[in-house]
C-alpha atoms as a PDB file:
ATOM      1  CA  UNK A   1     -70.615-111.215 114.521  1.00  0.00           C
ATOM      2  CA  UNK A   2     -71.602-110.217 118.199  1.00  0.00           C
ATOM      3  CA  UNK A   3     -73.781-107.231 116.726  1.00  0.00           C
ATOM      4  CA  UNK A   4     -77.479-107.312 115.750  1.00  0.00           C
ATOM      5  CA  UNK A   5     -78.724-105.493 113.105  1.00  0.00           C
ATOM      6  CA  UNK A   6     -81.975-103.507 112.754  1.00  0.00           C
ATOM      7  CA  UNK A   7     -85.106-105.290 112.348  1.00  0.00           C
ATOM      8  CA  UNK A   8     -86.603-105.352 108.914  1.00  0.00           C
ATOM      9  CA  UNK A   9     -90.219-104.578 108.654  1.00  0.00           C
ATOM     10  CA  UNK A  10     -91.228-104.846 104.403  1.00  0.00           C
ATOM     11  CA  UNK A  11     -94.601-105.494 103.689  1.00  0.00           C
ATOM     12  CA  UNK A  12     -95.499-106.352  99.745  1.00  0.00           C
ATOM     13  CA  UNK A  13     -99.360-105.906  98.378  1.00  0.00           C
ATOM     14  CA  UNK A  14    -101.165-106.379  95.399  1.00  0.00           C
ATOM     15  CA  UNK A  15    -104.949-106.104  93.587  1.00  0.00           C
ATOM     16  CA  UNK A  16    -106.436-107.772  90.597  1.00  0.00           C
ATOM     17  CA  UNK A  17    -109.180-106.560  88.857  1.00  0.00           C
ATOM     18  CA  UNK A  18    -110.916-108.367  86.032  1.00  0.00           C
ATOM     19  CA  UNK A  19    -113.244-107.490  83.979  1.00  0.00           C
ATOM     20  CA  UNK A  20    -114.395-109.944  81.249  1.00  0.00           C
ATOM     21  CA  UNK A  21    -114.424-109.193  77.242  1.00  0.00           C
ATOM     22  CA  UNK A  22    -117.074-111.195  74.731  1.00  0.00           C
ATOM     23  CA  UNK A  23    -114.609-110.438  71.712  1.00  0.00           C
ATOM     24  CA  UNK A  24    -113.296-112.653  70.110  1.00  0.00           C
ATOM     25  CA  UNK A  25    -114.223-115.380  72.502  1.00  0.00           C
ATOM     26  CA  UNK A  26    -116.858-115.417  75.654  1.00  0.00           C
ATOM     27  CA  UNK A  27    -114.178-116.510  77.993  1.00  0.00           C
ATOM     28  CA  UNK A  28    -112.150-113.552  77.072  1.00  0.00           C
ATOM     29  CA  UNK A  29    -111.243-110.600  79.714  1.00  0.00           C
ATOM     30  CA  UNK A  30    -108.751-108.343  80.878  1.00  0.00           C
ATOM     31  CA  UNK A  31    -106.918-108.535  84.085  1.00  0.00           C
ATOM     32  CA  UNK A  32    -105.322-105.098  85.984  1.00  0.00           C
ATOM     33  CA  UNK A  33    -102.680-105.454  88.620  1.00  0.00           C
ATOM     34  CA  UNK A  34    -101.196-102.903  90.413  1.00  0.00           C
ATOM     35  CA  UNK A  35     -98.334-104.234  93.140  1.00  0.00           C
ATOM     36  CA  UNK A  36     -96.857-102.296  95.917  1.00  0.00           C
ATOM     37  CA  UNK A  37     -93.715-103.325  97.401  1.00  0.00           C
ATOM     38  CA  UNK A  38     -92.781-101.905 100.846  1.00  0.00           C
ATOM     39  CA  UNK A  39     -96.279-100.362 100.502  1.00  0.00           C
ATOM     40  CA  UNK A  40     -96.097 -98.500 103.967  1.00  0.00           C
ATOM     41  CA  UNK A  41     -92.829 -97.457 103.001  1.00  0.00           C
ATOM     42  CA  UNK A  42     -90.925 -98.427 106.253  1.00  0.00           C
ATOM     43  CA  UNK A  43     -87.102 -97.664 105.969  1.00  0.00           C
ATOM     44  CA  UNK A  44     -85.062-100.411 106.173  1.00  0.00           C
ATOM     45  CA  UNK A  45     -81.756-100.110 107.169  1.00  0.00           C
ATOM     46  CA  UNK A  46     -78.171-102.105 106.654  1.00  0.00           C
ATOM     47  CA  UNK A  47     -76.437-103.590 109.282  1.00  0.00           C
ATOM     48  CA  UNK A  48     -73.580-101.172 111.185  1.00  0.00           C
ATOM     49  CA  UNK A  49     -69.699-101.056 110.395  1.00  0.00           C
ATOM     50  CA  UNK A  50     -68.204-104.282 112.410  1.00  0.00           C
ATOM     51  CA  UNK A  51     -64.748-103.318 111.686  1.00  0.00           C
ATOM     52  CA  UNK A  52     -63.731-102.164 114.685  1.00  0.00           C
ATOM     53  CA  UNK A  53     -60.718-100.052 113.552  1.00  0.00           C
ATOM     54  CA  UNK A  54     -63.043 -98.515 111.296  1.00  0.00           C
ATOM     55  CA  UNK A  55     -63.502 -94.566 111.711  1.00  0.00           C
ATOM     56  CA  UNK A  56     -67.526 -95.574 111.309  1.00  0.00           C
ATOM     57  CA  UNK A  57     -67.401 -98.738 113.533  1.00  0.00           C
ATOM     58  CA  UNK A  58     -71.152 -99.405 114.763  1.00  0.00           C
ATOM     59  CA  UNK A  59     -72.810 -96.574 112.404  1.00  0.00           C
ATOM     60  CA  UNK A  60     -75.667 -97.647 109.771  1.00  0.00           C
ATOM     61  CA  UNK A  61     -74.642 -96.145 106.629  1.00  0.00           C
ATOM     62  CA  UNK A  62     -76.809 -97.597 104.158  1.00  0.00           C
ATOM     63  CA  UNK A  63     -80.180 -98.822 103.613  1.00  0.00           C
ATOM     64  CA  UNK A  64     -80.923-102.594 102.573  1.00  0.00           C
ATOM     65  CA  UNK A  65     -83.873-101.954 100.616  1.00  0.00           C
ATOM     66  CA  UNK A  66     -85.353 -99.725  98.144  1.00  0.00           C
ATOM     67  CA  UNK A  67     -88.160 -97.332  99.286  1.00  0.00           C
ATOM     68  CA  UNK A  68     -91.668 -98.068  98.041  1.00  0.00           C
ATOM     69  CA  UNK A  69     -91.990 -99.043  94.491  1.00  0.00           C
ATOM     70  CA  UNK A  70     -95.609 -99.688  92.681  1.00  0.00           C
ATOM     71  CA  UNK A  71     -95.788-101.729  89.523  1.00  0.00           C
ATOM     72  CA  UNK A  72     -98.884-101.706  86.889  1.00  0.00           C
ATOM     73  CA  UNK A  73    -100.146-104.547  84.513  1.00  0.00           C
ATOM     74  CA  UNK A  74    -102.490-104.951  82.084  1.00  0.00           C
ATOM     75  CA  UNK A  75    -103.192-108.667  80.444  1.00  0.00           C
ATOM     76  CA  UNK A  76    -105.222-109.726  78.260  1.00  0.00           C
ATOM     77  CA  UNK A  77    -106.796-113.173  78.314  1.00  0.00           C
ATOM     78  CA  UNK A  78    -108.229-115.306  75.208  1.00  0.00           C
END
């Protein structure tokens, strides 16, 4: 189409810890993760109506990602 949509600005993170276990094995440890996506939680919205006979023709209705979402994990290594 001859419209532009808004620009998208996502930024995704994430830190590992490990820490290291001597059961069962010496080279055994732990790892913790914790991930962040859209960390800075920046909205992110759709791209406008292009129907042009549409009642909401150029409006941004929707957004085209979700908001910020973190994620935890724990793994064990052996």
């Amino acid at each position: 189409g001859n419209m532009l949509g808004p620009a998208q600005n996502n930024w995704d993170m994430s830190l590992v810890k490990s820490f290291k276990v001597p059961f069962p094995t010496e080279n055994a440890g732990i790892d913790f993760r914790i991930e962040a996506f859209n960390v800075f939680n920046h909205p992110q919205f759709n791209n406008p109506a292009t129907t042009a006979t549409a009642g909401n023709f150029g409006q941004i209705t929707a957004m085209s990602v979700n908001p910020r979402v973190l994620q935890l994990a724990l793994k064990y290594n052996f």
